[in-house]
N, C-alpha and C. Protein backbone atom coordinates (compact mmCIF):
# COMPACT_ATOMS: atom_id res chain seq x y z
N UNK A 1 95.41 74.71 113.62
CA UNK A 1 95.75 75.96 114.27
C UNK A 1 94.78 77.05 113.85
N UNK A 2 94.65 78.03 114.59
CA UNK A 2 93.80 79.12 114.35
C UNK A 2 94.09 79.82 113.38
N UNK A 3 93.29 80.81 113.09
CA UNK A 3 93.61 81.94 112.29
C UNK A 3 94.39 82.89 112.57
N UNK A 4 95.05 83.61 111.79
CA UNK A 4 95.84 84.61 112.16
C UNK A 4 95.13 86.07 111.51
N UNK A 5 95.06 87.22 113.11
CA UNK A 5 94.05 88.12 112.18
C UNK A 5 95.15 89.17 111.59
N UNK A 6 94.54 90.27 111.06
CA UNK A 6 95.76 91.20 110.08
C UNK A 6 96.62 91.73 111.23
N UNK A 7 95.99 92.37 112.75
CA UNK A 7 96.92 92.97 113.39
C UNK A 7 98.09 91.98 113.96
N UNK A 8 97.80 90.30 113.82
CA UNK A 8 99.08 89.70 114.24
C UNK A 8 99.72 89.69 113.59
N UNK A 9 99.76 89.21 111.92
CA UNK A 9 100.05 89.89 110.87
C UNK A 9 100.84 90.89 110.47
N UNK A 10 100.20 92.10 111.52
CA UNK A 10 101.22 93.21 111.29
C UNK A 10 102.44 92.92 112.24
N UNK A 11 102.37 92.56 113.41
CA UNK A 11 103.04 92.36 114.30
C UNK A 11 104.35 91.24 114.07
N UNK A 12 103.83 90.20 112.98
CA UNK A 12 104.73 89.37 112.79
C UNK A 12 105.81 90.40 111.90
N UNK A 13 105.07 91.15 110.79
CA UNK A 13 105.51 91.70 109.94
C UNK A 13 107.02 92.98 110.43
N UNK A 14 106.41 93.59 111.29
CA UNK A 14 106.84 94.22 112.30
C UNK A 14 108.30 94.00 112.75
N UNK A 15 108.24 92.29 113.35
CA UNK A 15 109.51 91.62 114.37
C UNK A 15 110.45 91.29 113.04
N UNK A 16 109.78 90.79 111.97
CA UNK A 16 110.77 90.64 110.78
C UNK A 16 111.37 91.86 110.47
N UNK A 17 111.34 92.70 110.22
CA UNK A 17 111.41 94.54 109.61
C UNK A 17 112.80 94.34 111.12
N UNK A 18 112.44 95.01 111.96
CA UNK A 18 112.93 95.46 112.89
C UNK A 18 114.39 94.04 113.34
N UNK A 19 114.13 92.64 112.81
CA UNK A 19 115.26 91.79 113.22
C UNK A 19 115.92 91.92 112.01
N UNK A 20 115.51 92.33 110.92
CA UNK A 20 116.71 92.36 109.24
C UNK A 20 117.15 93.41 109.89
N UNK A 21 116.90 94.91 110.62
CA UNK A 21 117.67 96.13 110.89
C UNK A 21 118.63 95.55 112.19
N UNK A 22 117.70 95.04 112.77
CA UNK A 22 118.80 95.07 114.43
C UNK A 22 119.27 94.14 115.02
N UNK A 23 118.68 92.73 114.38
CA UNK A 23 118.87 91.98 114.54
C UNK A 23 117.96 91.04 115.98
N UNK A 24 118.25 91.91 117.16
CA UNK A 24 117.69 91.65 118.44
C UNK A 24 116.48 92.41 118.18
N UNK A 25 115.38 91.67 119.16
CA UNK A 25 114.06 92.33 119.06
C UNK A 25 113.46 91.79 120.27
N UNK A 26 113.04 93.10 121.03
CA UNK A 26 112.21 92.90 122.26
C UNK A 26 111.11 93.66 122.17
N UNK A 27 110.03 93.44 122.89
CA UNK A 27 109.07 94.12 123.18
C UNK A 27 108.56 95.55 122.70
N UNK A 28 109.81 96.05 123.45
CA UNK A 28 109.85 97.72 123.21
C UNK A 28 110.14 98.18 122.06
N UNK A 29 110.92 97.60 121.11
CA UNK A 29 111.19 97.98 119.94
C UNK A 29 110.13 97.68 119.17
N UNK A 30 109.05 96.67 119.42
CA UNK A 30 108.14 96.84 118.63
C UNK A 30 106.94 97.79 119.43
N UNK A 31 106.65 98.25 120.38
CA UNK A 31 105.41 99.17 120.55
C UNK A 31 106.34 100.76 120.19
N UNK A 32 107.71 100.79 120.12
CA UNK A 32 108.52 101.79 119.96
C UNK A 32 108.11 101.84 118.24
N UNK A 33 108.09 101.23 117.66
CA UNK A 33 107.98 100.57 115.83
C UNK A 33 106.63 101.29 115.53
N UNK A 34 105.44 100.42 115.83
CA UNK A 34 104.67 100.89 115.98
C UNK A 34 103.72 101.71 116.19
N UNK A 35 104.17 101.92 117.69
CA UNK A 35 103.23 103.43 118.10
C UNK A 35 102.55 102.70 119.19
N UNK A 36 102.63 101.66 119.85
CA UNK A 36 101.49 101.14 120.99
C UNK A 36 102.13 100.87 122.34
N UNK A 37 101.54 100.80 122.85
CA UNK A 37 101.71 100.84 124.58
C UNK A 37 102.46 99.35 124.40
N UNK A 38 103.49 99.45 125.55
CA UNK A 38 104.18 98.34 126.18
C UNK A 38 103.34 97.33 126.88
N UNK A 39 102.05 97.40 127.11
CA UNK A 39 100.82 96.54 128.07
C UNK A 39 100.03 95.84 126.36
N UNK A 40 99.87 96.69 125.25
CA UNK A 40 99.47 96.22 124.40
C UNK A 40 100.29 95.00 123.70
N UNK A 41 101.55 95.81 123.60
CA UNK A 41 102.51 94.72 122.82
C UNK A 41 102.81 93.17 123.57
N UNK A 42 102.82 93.37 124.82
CA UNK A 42 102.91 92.05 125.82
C UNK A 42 101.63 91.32 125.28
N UNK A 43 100.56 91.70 125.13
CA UNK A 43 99.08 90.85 125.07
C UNK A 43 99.33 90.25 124.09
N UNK A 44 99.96 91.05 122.78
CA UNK A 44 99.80 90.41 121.79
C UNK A 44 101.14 89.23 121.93
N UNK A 45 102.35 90.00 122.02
CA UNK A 45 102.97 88.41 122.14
C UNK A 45 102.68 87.50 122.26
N UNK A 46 101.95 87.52 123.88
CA UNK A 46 101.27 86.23 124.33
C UNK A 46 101.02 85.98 123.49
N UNK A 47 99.48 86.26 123.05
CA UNK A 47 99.22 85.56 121.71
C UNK A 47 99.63 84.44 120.89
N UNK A 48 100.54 85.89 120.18
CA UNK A 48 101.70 85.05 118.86
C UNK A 48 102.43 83.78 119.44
N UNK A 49 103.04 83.36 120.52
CA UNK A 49 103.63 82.91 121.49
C UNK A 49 102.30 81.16 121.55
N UNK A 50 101.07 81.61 121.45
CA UNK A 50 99.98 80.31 121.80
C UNK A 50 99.58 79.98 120.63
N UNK A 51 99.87 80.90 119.43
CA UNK A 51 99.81 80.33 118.41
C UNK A 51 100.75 79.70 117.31
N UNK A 52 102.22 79.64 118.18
CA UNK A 52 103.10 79.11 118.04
C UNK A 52 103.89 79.83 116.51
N UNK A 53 103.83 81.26 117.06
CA UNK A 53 104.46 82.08 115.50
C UNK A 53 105.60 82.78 116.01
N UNK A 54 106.08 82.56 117.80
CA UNK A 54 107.43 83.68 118.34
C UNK A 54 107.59 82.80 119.45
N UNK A 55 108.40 82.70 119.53
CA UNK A 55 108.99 82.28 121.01
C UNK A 55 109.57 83.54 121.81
N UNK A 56 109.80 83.36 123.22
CA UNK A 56 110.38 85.05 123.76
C UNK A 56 111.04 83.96 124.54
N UNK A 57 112.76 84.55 124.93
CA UNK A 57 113.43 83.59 125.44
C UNK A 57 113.44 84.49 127.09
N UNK A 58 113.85 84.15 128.05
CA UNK A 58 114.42 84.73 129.35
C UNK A 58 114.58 85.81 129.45
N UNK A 59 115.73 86.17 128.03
CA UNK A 59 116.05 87.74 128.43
C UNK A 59 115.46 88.42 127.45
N UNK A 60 114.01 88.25 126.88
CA UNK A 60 113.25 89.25 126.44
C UNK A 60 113.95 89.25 125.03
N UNK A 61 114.26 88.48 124.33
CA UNK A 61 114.76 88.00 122.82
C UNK A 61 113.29 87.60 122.68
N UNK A 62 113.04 88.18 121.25
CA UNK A 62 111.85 87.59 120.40
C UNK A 62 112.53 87.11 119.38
N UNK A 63 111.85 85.93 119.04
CA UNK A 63 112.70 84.52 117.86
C UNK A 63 110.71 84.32 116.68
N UNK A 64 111.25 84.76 115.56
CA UNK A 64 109.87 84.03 114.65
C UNK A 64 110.28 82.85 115.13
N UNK A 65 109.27 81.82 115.13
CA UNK A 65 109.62 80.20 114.90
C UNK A 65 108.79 80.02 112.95
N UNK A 66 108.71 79.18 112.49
CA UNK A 66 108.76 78.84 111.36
C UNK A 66 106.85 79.55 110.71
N UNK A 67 105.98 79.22 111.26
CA UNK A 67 104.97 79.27 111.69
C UNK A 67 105.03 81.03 111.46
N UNK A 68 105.57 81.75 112.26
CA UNK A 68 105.52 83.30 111.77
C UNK A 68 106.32 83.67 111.42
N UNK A 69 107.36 82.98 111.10
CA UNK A 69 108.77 83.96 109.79
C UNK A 69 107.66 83.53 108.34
N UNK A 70 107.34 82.49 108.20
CA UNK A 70 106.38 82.03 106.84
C UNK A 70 105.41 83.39 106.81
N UNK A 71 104.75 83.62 107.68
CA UNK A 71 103.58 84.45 107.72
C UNK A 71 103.81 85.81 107.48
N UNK A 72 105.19 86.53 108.31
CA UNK A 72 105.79 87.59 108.21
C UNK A 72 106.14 87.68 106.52
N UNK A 73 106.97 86.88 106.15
CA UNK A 73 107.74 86.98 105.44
C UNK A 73 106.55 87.17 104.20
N UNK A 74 105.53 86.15 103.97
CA UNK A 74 104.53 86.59 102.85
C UNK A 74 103.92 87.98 103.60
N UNK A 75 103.25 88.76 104.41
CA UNK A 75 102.72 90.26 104.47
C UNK A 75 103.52 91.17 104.22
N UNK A 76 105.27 91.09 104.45
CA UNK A 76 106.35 91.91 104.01
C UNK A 76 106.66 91.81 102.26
N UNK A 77 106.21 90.84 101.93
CA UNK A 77 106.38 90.70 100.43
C UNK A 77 105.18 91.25 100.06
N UNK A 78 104.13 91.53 100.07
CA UNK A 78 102.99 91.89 99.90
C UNK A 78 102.98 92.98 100.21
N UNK A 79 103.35 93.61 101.29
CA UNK A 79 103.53 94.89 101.27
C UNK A 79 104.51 95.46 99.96
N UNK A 80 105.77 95.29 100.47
CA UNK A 80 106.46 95.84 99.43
C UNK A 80 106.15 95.90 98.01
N UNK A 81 105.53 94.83 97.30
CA UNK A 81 105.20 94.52 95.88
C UNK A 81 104.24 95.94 95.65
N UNK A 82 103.56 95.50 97.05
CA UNK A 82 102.27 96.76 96.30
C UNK A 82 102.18 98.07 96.53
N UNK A 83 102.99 98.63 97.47
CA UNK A 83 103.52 99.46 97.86
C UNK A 83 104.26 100.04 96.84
N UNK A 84 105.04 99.46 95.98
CA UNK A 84 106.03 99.99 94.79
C UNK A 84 104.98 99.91 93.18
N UNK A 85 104.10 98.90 93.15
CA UNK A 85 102.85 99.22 92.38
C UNK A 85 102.15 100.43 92.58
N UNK A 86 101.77 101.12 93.89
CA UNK A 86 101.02 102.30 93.86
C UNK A 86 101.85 103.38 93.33
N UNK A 87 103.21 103.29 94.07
CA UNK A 87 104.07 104.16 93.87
C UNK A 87 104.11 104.39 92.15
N UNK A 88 104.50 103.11 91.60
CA UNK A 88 104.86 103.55 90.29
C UNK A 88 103.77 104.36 89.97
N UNK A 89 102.72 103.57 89.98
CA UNK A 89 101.24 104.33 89.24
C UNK A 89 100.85 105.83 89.92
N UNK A 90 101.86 106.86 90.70
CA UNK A 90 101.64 107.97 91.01
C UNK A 90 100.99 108.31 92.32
N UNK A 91 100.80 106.98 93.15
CA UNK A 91 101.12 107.67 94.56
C UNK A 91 101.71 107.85 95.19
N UNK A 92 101.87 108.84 96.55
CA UNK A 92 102.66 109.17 97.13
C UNK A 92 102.90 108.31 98.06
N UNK A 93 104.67 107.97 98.20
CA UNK A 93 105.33 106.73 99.16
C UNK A 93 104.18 106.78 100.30
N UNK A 94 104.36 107.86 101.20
CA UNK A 94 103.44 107.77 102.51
C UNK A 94 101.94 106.82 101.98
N UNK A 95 101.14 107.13 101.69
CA UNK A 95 99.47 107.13 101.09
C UNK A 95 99.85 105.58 100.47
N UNK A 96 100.85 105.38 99.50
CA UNK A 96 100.95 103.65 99.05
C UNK A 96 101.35 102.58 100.16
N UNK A 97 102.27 103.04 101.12
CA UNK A 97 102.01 102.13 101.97
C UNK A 97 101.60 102.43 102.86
N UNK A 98 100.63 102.83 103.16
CA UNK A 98 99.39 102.84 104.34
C UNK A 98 98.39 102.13 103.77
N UNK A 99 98.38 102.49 102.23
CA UNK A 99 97.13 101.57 101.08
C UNK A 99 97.80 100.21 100.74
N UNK A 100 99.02 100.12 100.73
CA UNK A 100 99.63 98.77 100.97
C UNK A 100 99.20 97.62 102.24
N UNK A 101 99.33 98.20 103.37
CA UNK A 101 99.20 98.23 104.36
C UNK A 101 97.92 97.37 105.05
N UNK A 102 96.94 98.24 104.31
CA UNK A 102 95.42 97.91 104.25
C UNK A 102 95.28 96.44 103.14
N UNK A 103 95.48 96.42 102.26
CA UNK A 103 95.21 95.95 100.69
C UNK A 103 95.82 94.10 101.39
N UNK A 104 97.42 93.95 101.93
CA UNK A 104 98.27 92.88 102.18
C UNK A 104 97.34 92.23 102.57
N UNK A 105 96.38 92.74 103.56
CA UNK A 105 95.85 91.43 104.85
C UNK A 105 94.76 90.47 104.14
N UNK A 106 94.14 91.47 102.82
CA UNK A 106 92.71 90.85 102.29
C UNK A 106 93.10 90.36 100.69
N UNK A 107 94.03 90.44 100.09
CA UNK A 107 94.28 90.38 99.17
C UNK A 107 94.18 88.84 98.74
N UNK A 108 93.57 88.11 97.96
CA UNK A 108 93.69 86.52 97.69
C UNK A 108 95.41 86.13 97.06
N UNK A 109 95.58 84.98 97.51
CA UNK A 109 97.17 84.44 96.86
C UNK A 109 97.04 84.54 94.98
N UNK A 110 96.07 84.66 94.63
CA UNK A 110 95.70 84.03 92.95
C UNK A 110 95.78 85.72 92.91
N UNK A 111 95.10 86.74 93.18
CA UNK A 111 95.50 88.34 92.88
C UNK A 111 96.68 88.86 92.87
N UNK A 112 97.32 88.19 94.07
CA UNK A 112 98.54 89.05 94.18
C UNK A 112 99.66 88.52 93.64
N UNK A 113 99.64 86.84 92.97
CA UNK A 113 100.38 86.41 92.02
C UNK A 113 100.46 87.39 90.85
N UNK A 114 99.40 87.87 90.23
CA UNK A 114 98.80 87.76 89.10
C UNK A 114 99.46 89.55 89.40
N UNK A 115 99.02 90.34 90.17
CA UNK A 115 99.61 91.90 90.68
C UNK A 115 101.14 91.67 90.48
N UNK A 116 101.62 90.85 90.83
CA UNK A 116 103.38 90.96 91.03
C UNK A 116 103.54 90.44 89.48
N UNK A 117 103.08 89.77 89.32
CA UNK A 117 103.16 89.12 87.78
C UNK A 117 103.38 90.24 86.88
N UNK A 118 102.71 90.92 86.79
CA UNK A 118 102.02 92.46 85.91
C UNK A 118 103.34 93.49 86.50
N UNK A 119 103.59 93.54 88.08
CA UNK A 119 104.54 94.77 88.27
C UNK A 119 106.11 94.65 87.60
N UNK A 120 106.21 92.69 87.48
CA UNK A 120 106.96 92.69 87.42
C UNK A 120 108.01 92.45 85.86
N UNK A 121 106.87 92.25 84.87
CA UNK A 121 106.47 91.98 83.99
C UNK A 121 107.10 93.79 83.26
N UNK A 122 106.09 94.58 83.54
CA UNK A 122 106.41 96.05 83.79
C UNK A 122 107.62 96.49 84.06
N UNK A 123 108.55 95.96 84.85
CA UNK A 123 109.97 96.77 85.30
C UNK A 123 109.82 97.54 86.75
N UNK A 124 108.43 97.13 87.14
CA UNK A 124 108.09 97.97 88.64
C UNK A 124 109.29 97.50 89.45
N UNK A 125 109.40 95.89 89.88
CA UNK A 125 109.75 95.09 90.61
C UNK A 125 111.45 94.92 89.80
N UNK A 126 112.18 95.12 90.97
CA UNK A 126 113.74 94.15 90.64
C UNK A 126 113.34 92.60 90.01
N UNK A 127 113.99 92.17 89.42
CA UNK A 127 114.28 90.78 88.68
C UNK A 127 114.58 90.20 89.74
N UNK A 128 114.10 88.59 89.65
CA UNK A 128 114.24 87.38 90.83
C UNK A 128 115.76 87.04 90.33
């Protein structure tokens, strides 16, 4: 299977966020989420949809299939971890996750072990 680039990424990240709040998730709630046109968010579905990370049923239900709840679910953990790392270390919520944001998509698995390791180690992070 292909690659997945950061903006699908965000998008997976996105349908997860928005289905823990609402459970149902269509289209609109994510270019509504977001900030992007309803013509944008369709393209990308498609997409996600050929790369086998969402299914969209009849009535405009978006479903992760396994493939992008996995994918979602590690950029939402990655966000959050580091997002609450900037924070502790004195940035401001807004500015840490926008720098969260940025940091999730490029970050290696062996760094960000080793980052959560340290936050959590610290008292940044709730206990597993």
């Amino acid at each position: 299977m292909s690659e997945i680039r950061a903006s699908a990424e965000d998008y997976l990240e996105t349908i997860l966020i928005l289905h823990n709040k609402k459970g149902n998730v269509r289209s609109i709630d994510i270019a509504n989420e977001m900030g992007f046109s309803k013509p944008s968010v369709s393209v990308a579905m498609k997409n996600l949809r050929e790369k086998e990370c969402i299914s969209v049923a009849h009535d405009g239900l978006i479903t992760l299939l396994p493939r992008g709840q996995e994918i979602a679910e590690r950029i939402y953990e990655r966000h959050t971890v580091l997002s609450a790392l900037l924070e502790a270390l004195g940035v401001s919520p807004e500015t840490a996750a926008e720098d969260a944001c940025k940091i999730e998509h490029v970050i290696s698995p062996e760094s960000f072990d080793a980052v959560k390791k340290r936050a959590s180690d610290a008292g940044i992070l709730p206990a597993e």
